[in-house]
Protein backbone atom coordinates (compact mmCIF):
# COMPACT_ATOMS: atom_id res chain seq x y z
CA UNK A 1 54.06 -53.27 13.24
CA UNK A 2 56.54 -53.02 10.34
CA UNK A 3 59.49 -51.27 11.08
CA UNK A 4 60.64 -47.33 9.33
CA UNK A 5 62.45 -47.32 6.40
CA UNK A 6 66.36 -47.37 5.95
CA UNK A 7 66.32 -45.11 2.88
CA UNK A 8 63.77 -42.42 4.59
CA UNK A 9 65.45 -42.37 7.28
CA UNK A 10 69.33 -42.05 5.59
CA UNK A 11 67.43 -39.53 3.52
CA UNK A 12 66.29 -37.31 6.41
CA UNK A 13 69.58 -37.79 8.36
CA UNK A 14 71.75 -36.12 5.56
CA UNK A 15 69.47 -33.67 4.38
CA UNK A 16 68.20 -32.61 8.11
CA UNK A 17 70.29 -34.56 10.16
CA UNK A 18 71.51 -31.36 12.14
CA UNK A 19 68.24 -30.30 13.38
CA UNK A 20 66.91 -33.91 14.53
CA UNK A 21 64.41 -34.56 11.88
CA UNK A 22 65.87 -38.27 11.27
CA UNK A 23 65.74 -39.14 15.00
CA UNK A 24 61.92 -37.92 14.89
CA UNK A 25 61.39 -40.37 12.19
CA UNK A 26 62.81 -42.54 14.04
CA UNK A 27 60.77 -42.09 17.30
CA UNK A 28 63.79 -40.12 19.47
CA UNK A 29 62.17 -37.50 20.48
CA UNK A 30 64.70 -36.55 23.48
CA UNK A 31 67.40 -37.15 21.25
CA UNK A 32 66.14 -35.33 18.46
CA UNK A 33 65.35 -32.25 20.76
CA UNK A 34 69.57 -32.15 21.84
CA UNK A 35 70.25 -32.89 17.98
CA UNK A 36 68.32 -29.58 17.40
CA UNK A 37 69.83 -27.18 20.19
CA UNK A 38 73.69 -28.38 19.71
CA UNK A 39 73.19 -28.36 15.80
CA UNK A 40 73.77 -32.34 15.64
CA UNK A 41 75.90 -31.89 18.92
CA UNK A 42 78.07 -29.53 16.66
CA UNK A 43 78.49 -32.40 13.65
CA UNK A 44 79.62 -35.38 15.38
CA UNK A 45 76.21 -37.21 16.11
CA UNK A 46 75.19 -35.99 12.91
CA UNK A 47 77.61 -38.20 11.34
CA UNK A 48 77.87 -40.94 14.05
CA UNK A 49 73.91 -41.53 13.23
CA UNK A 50 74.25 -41.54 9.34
CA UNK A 51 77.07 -44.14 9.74
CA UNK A 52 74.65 -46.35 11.77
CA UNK A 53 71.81 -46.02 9.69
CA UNK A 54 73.59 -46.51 6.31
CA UNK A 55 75.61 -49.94 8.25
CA UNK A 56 72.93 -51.48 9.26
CA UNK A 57 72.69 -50.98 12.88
CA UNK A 58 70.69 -48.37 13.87
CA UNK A 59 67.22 -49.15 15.34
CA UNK A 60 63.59 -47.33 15.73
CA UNK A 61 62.57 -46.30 18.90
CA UNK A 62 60.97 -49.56 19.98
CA UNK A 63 64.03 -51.95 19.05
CA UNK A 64 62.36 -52.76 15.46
CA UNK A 65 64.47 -52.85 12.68
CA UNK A 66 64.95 -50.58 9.32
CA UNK A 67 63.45 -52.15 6.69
């Protein structure tokens, strides 16, 4: 299976970073549920996860890489 794309998922982790959406894309569900009670755990993994999405080193949920 082909992996998600980069620019989707840099897309949904600026616009709706804060409330998870991005890490649902990405197949985090448990990690996009805490995103969306602490409010991106209150800005830093917000940021932390746009960083590794726009370098290059974030993955989906099953290892595969953004395409």
């Amino acid at each position: 299976m082909a992996g998600k794309k980069k620019k989707v998922a840099l897309i949904l982790a600026i616009l709706f970073g804060v409330a998870g959406i991005d890490s649902l894309y990405l197949g985090y569900t448990k990690r996009a549920l805490i995103k969306f009670v602490t409010a991106g755990l209150f800005g830093v993994w917000w940021i932390y996860d746009i960083w590794m999405i726009a370098s290059n080193k974030m993955t989906d949920a099953d290892g595969g890489d953004l395409i």
